[in-house]
Structure formats: C-alpha cells, structure tokens
N, C-alpha and C. Protein backbone atom coordinates (compact mmCIF):
# COMPACT_ATOMS: atom_id res chain seq x y z
N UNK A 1 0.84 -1.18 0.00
CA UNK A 1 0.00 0.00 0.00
C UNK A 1 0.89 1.25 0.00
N UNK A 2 0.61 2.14 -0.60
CA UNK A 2 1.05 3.43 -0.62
C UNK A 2 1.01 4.28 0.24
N UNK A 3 2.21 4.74 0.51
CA UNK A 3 2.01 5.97 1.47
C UNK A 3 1.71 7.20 0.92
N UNK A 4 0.14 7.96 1.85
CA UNK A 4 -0.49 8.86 0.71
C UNK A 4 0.41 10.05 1.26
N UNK A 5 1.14 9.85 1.50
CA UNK A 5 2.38 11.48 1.80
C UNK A 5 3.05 11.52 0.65
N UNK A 6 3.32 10.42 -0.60
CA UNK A 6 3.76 10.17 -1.49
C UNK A 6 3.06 10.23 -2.54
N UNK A 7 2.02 11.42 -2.70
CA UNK A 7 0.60 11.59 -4.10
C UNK A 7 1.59 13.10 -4.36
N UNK A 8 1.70 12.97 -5.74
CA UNK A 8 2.60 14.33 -6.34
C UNK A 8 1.01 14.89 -7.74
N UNK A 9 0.79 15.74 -7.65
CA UNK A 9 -0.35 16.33 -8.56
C UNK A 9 0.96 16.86 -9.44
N UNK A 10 0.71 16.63 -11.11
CA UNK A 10 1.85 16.85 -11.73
C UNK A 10 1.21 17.48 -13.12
N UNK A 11 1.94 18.43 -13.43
CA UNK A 11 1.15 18.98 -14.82
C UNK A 11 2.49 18.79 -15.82
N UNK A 12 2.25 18.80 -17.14
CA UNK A 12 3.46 18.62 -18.59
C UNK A 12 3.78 17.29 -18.51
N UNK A 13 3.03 16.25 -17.82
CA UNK A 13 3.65 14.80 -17.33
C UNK A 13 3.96 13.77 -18.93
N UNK A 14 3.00 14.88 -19.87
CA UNK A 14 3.07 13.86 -21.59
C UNK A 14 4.53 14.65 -22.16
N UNK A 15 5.36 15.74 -21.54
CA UNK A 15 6.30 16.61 -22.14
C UNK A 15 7.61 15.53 -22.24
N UNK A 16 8.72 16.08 -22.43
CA UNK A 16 9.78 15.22 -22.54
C UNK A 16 10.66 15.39 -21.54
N UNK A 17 10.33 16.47 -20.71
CA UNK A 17 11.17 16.17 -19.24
C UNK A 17 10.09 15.44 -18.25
N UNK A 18 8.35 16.04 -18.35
CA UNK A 18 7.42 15.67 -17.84
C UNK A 18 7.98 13.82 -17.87
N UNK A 19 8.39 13.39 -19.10
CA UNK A 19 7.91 11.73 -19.26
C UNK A 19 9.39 11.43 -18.08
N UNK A 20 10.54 11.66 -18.49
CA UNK A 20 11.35 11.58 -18.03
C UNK A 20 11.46 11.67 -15.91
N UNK A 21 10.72 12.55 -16.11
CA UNK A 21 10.83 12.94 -14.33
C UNK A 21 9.53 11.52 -13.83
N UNK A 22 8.73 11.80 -14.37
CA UNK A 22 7.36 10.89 -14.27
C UNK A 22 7.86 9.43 -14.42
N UNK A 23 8.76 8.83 -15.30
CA UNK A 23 9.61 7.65 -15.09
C UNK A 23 10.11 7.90 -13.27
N UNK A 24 10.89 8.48 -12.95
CA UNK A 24 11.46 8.31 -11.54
C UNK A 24 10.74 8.80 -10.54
N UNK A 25 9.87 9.52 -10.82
CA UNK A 25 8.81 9.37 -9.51
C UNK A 25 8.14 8.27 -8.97
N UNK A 26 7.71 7.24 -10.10
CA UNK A 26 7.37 6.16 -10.33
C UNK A 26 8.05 5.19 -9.47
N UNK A 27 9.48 5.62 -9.90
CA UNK A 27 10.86 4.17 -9.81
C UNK A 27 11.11 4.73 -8.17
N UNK A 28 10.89 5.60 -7.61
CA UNK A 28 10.93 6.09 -6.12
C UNK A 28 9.81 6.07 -5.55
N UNK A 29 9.00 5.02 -6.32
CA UNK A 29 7.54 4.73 -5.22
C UNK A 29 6.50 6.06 -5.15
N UNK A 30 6.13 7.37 -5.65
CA UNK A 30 5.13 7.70 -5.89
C UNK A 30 4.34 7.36 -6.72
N UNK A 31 3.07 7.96 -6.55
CA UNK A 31 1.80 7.93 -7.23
C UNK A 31 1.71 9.22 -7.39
N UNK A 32 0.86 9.55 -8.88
CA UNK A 32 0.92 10.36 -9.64
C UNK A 32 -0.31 10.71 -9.63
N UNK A 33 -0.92 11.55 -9.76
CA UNK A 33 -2.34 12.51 -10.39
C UNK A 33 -1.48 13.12 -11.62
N UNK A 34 -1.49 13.22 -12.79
CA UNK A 34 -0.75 13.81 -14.07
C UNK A 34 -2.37 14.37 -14.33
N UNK A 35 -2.01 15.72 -14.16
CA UNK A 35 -2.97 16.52 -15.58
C UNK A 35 -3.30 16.62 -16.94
N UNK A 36 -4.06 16.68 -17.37
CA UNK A 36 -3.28 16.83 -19.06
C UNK A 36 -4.45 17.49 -19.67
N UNK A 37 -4.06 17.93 -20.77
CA UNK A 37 -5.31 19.03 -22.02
C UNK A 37 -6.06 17.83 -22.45
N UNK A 38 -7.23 17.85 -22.56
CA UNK A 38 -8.55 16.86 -22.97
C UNK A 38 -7.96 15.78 -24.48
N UNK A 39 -7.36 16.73 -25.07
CA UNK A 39 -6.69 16.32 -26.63
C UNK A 39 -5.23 15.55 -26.15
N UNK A 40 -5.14 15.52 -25.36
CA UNK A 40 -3.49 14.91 -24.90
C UNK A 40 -3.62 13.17 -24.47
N UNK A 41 -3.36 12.19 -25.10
CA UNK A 41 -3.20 11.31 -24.96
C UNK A 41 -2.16 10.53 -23.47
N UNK A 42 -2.61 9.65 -22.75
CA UNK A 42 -1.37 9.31 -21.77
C UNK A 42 -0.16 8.97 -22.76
N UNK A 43 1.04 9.13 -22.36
CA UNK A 43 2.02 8.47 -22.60
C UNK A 43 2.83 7.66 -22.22
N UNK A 44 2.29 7.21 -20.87
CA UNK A 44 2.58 6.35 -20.08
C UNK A 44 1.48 5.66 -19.42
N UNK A 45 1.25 4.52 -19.21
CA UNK A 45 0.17 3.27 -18.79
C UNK A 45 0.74 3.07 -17.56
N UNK A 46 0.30 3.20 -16.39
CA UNK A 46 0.41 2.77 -14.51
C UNK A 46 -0.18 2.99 -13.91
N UNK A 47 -0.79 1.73 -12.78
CA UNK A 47 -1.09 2.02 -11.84
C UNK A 47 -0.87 3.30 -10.61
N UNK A 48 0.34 3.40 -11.37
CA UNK A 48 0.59 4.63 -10.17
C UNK A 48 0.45 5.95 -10.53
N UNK A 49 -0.03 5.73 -11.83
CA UNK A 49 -0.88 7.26 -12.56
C UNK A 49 -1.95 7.47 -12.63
N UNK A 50 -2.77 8.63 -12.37
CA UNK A 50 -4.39 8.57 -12.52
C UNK A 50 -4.11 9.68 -13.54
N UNK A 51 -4.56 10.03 -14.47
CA UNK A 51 -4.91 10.87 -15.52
C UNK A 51 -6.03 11.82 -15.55
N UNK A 52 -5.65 12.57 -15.59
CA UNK A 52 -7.33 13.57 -14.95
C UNK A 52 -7.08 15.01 -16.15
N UNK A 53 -8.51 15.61 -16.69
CA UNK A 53 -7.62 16.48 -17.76
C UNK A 53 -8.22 17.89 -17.09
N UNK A 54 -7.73 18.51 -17.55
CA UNK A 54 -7.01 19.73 -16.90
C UNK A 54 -8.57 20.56 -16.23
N UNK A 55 -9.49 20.36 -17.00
CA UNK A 55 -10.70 21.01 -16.78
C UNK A 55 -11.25 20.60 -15.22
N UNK A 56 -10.94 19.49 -15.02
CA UNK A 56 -11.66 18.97 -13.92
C UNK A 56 -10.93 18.82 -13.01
N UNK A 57 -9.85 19.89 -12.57
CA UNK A 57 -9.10 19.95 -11.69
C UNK A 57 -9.73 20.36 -9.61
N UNK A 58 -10.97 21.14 -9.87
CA UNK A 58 -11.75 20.92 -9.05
C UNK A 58 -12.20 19.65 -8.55
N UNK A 59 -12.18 18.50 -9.24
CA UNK A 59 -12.51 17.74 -8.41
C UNK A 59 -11.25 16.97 -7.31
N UNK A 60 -10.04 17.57 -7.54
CA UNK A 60 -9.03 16.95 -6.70
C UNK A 60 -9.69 17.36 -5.28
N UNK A 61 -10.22 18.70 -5.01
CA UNK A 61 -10.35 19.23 -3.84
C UNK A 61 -11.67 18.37 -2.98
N UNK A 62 -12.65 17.96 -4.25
CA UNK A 62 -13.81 17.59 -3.54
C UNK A 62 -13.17 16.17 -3.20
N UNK A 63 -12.34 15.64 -3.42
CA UNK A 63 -12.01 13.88 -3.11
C UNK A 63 -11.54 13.95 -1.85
N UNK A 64 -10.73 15.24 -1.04
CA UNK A 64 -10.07 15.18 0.08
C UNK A 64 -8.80 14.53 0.14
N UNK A 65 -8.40 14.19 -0.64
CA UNK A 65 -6.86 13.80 -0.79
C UNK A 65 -5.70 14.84 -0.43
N UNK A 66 -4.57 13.60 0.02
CA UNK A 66 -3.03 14.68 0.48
C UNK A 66 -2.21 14.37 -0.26
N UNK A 67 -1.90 16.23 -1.20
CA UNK A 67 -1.21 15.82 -2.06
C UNK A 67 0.44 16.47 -1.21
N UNK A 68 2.02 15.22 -1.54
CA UNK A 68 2.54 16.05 -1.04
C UNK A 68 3.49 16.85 -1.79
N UNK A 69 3.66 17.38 -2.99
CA UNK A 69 4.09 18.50 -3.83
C UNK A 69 3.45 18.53 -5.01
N UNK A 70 3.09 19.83 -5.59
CA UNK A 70 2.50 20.12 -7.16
C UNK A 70 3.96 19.87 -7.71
N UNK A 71 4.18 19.70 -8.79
CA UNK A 71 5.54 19.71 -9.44
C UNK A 71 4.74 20.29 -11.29
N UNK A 72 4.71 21.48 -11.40
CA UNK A 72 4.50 22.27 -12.31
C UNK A 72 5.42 22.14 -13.75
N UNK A 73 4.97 21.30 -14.68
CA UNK A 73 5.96 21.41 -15.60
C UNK A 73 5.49 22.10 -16.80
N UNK A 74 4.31 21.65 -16.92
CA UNK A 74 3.54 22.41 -18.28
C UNK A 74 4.13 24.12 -18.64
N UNK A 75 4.06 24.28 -20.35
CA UNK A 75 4.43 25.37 -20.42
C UNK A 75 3.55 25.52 -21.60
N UNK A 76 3.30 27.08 -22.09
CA UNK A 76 3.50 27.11 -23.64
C UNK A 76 4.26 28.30 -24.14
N UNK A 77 5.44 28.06 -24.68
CA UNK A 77 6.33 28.70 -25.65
C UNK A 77 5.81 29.84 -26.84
N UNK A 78 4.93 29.62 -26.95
CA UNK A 78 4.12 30.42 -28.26
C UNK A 78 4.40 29.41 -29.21
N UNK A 79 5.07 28.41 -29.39
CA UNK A 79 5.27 28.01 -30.69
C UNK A 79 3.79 27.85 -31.75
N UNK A 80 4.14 27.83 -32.40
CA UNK A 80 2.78 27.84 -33.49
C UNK A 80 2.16 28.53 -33.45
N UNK A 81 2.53 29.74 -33.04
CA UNK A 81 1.89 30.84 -32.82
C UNK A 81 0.36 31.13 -31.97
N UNK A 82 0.79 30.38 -31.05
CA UNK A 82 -0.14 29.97 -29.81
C UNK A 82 -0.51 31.21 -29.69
N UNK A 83 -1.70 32.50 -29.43
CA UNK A 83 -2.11 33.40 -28.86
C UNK A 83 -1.55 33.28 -27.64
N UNK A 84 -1.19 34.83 -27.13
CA UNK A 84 -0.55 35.42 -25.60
C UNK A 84 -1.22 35.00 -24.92
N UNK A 85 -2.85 35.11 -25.02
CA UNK A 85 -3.95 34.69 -23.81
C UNK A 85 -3.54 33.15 -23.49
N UNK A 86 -3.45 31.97 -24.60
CA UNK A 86 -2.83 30.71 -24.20
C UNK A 86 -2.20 30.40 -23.45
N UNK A 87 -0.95 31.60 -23.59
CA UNK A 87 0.03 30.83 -23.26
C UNK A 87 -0.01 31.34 -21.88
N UNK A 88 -0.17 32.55 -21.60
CA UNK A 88 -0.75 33.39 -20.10
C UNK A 88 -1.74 32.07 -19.41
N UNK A 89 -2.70 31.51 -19.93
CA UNK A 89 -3.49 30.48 -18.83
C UNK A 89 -2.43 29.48 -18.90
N UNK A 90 -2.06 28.72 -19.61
CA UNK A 90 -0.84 27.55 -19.09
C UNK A 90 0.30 28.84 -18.22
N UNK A 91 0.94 29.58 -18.67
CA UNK A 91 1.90 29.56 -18.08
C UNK A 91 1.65 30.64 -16.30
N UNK A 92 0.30 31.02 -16.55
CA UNK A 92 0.47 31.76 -14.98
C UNK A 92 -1.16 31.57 -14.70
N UNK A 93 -2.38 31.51 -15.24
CA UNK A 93 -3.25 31.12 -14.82
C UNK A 93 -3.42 29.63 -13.83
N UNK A 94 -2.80 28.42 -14.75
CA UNK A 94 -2.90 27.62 -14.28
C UNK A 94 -2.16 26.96 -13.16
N UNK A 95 -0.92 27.74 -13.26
CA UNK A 95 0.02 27.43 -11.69
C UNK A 95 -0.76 28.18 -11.01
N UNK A 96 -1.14 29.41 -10.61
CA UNK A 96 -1.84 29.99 -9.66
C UNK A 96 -2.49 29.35 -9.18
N UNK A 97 -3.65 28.82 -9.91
CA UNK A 97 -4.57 28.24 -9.25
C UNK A 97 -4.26 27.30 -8.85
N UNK A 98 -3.42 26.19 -9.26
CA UNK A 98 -2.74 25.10 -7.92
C UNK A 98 -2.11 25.61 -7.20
N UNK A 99 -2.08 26.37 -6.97
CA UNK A 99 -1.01 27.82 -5.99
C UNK A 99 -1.79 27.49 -4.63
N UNK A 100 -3.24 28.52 -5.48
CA UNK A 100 -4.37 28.41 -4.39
C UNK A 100 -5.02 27.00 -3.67
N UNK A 101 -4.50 26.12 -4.55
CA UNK A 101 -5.31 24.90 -4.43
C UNK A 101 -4.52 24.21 -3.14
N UNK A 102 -3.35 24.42 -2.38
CA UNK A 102 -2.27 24.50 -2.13
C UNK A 102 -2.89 23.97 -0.65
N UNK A 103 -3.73 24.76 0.40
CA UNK A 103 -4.20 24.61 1.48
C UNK A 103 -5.62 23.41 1.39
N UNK A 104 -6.42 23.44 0.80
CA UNK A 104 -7.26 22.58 0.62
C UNK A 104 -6.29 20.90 -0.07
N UNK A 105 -6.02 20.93 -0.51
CA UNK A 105 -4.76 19.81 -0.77
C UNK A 105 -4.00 19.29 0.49
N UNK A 106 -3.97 20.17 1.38
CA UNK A 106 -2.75 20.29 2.49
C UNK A 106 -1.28 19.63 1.79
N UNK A 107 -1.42 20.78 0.97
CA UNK A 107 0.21 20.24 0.19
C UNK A 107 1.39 22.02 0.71
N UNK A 108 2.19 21.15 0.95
CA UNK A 108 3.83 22.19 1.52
C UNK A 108 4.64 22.42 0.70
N UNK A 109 4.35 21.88 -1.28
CA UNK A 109 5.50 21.70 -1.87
C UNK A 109 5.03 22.00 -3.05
N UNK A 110 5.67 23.12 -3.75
CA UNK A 110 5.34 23.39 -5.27
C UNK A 110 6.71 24.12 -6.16
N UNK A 111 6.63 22.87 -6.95
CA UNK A 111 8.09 23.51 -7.76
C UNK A 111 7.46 23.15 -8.92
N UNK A 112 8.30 24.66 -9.83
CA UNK A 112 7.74 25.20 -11.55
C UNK A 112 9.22 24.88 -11.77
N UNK A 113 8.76 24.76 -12.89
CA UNK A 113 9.76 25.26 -13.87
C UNK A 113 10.01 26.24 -15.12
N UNK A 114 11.22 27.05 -15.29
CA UNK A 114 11.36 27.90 -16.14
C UNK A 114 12.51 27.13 -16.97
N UNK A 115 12.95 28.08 -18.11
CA UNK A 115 14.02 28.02 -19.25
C UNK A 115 15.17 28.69 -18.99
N UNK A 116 16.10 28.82 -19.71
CA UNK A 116 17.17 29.55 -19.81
C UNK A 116 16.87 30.70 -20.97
N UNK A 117 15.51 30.77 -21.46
CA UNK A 117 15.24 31.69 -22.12
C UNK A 117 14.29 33.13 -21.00
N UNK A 118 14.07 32.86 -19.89
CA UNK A 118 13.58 33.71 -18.70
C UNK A 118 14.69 34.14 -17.71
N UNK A 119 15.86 33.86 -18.61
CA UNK A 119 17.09 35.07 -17.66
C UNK A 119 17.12 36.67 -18.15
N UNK A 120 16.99 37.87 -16.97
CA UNK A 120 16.71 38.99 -17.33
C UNK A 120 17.53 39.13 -18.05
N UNK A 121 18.72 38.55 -18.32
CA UNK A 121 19.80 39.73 -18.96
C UNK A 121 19.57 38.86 -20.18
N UNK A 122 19.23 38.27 -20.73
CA UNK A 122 18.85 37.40 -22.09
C UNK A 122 18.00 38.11 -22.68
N UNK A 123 17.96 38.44 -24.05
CA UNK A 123 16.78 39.01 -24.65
C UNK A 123 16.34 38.45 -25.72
N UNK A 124 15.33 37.62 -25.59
CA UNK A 124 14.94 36.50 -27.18
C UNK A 124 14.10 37.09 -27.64
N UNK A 125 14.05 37.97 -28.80
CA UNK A 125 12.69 38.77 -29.22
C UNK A 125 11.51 37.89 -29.28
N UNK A 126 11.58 36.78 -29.71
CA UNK A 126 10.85 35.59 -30.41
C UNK A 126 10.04 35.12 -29.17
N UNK A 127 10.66 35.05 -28.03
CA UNK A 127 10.24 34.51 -27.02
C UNK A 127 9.76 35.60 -25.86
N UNK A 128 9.32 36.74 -26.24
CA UNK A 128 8.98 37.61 -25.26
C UNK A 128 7.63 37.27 -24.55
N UNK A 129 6.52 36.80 -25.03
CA UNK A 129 4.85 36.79 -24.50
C UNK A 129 5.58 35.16 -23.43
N UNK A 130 6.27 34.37 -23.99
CA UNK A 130 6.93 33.45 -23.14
C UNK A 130 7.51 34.18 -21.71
N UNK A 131 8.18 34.74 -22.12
CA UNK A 131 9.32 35.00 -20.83
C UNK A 131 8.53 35.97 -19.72
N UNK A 132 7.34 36.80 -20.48
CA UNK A 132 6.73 37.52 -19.43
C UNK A 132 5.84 37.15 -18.56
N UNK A 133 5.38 35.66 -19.21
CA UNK A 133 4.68 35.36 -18.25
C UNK A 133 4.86 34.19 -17.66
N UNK A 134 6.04 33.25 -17.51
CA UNK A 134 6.69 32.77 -16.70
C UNK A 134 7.65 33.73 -15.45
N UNK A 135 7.55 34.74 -15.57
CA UNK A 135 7.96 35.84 -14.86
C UNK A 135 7.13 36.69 -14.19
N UNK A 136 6.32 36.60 -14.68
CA UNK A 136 4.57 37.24 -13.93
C UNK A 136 4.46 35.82 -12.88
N UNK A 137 4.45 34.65 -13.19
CA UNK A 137 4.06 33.67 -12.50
C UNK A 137 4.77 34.01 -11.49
N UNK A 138 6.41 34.06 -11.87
CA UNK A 138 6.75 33.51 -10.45
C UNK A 138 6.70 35.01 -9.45
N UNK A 139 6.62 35.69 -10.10
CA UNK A 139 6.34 37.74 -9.22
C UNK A 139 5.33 37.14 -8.31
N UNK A 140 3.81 36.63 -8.78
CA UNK A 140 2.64 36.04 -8.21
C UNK A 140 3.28 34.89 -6.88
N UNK A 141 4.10 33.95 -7.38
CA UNK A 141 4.35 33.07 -6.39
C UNK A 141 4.90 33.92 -5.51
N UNK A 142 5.98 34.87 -5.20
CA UNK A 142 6.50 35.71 -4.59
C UNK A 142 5.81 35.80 -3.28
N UNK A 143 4.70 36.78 -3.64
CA UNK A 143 3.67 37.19 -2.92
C UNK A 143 2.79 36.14 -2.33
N UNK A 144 2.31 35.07 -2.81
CA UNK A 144 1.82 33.88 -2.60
C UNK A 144 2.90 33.00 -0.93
N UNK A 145 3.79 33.29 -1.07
CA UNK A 145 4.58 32.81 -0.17
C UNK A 145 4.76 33.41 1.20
N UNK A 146 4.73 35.38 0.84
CA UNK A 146 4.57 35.76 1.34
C UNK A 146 3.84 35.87 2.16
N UNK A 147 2.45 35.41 1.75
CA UNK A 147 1.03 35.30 2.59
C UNK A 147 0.60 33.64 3.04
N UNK A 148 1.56 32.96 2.39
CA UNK A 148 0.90 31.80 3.19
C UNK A 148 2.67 31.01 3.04
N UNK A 149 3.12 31.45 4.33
CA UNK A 149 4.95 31.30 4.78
C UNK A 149 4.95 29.76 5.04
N UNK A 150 4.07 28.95 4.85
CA UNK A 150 4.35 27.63 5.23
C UNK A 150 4.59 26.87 4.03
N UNK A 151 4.42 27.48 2.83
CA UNK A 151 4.24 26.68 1.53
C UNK A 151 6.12 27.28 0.99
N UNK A 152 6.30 25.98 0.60
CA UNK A 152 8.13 26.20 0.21
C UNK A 152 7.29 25.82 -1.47
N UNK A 153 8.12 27.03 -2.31
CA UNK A 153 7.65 27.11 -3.84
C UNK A 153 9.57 27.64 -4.41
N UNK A 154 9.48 26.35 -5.14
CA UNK A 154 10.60 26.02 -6.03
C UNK A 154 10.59 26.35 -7.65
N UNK A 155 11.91 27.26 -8.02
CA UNK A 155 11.31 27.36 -9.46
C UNK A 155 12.67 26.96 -9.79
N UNK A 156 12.58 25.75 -10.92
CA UNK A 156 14.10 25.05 -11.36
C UNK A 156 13.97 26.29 -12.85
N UNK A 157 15.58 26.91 -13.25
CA UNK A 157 15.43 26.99 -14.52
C UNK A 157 16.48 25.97 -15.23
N UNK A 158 15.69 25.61 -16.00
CA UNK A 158 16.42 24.00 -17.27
C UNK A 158 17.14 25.00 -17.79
N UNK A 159 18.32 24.60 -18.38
CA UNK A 159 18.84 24.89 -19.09
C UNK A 159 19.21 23.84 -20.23
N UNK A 160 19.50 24.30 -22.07
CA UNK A 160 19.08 23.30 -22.55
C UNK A 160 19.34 22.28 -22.68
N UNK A 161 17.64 21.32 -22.53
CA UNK A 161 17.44 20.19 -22.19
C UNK A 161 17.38 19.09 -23.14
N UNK A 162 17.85 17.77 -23.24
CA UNK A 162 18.02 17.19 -23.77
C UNK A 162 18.52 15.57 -23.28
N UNK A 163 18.44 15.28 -24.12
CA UNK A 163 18.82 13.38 -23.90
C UNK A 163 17.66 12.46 -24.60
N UNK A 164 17.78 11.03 -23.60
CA UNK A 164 16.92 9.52 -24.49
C UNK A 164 15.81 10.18 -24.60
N UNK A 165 15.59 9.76 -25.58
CA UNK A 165 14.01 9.38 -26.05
C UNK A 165 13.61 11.22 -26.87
N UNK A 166 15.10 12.24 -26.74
CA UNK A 166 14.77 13.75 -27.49
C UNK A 166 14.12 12.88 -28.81
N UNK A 167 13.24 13.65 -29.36
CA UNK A 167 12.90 14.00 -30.33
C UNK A 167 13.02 15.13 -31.26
C-alpha cells in the first residue's frame, strides 16, 4: 500500500522532461495525479498514474486527498503561434490556481519550472509573451509565499534540455 504522503499532482507529465521525471517518480515509489489538455493522450500506462484532464481539476479538492508536492511542468512557448492569452493560462493562470489549491490539498510543496530563455539579462525577441509570463508567474508566487509562509515554492530553470528518447 502506498504511502499517501507520497501523491505528487503533476502537470506537462506527456512533455519530454514531464515523461522523463514521471519515469522516476514512479521508480521512487510515488503515485501520480498527471494533468493533461482533454486532446493529450497518456504516454505512459500505470497504476501509479491517474490521468485527470485539466478542466476537472476541481474535483481533486472535492475527493479530500493529500497531495505532497505540485511539481508544475507544463508550459507554452508560443510556438505555433499559440495566442498570448494561451500561453498566459498555461503559463500563470494555471500554476496559480494550484497555488491556491495548495491549502485545501494540504500540500507544503510546489516547484515550476522555467528556461534559460527567462534570464533577465537574455533578450529572445521571439520569445517575449513566453518569458513575461513565466515571470509574472513567479512575481505572483513571490507574494503567494509571502502570505501563506508555510508553503516552500521552487522554481528550477532548465537549461538546454536534452537526452533519451529527445525527439
């Protein structure tokens, strides 16, 4: 049986660091809640994954479950010329609100992740509606911490990433 101190709520879990990290959470004995967009297929088959898509993220709260870290990976880049509003709800709408979701969860642990394209002194024209609002996010977490001092919020920046299974 599982120890439920060991439930990680995980978003980008179909991405290629998402699959990668989601392999060793696995291989270190958690269980997974993985989010995903309605159109997003699993990419991984386990028991120790529940798949839930992104809309119905309210119902984590009504189940009463303890989750013990969000681990935030989802992003969107603009690529394909994703609209700003897009990429603003993946990249700072939707961490927020597991932000908030944070006390009803009774979870202590939330780590995002950024790029090496969200260093101030870097300037990627291409990547600006990106970088501002992975940077709005974490301004928001800032303050978020500030007001609720018991929640430890981690932001890794990757730098570029790569290895098995790149595509």
């Amino acid at each position: 049986m599982l120890d439920v101190n060991k439930k990680i709520l995980m978003t980008g879990a179909t991405s290629f660091v998402g699959t990668h990290l989601l392999h060793s959470l696995i291989k270190e004995g958690y269980s997974i809640i993985a989010l995903k967009r309605p159109i997003t297929e699993p990419t991984i088959i386990n028991t120790l994954i529940e798949w839930l898509n992104i809309q119905d993220i309210e119902k984590i709260c009504q189940s009463s479950m303890n989750i013990h870290a969000i681990v935030h990976i989802a992003t969107d880049y603009g690529r394909n010329r994703t609209p700003i509003s897009e990429q603003y709800k993946c990249n700072v709408l939707l961490p927020t609100r597991l932000l908030e979701l944070m006390p009803a969860l009774k979870t202590k642990f939330f780590i995002s992740t950024d790029s090496f394209f969200g260093k101030y002194e870097k300037h990627y024209g291409y990547m600006r509606s990106y970088m501002a609002s992975k940077r709005h996010f974490v301004e928001l977490s800032k303050i978020y911490v500030e007001e609720h001092p018991d929640v430890c919020f981690i932001n890794l920046r990757l730098e570029h990433v790569y290895g098995e299974r790149d595509k």
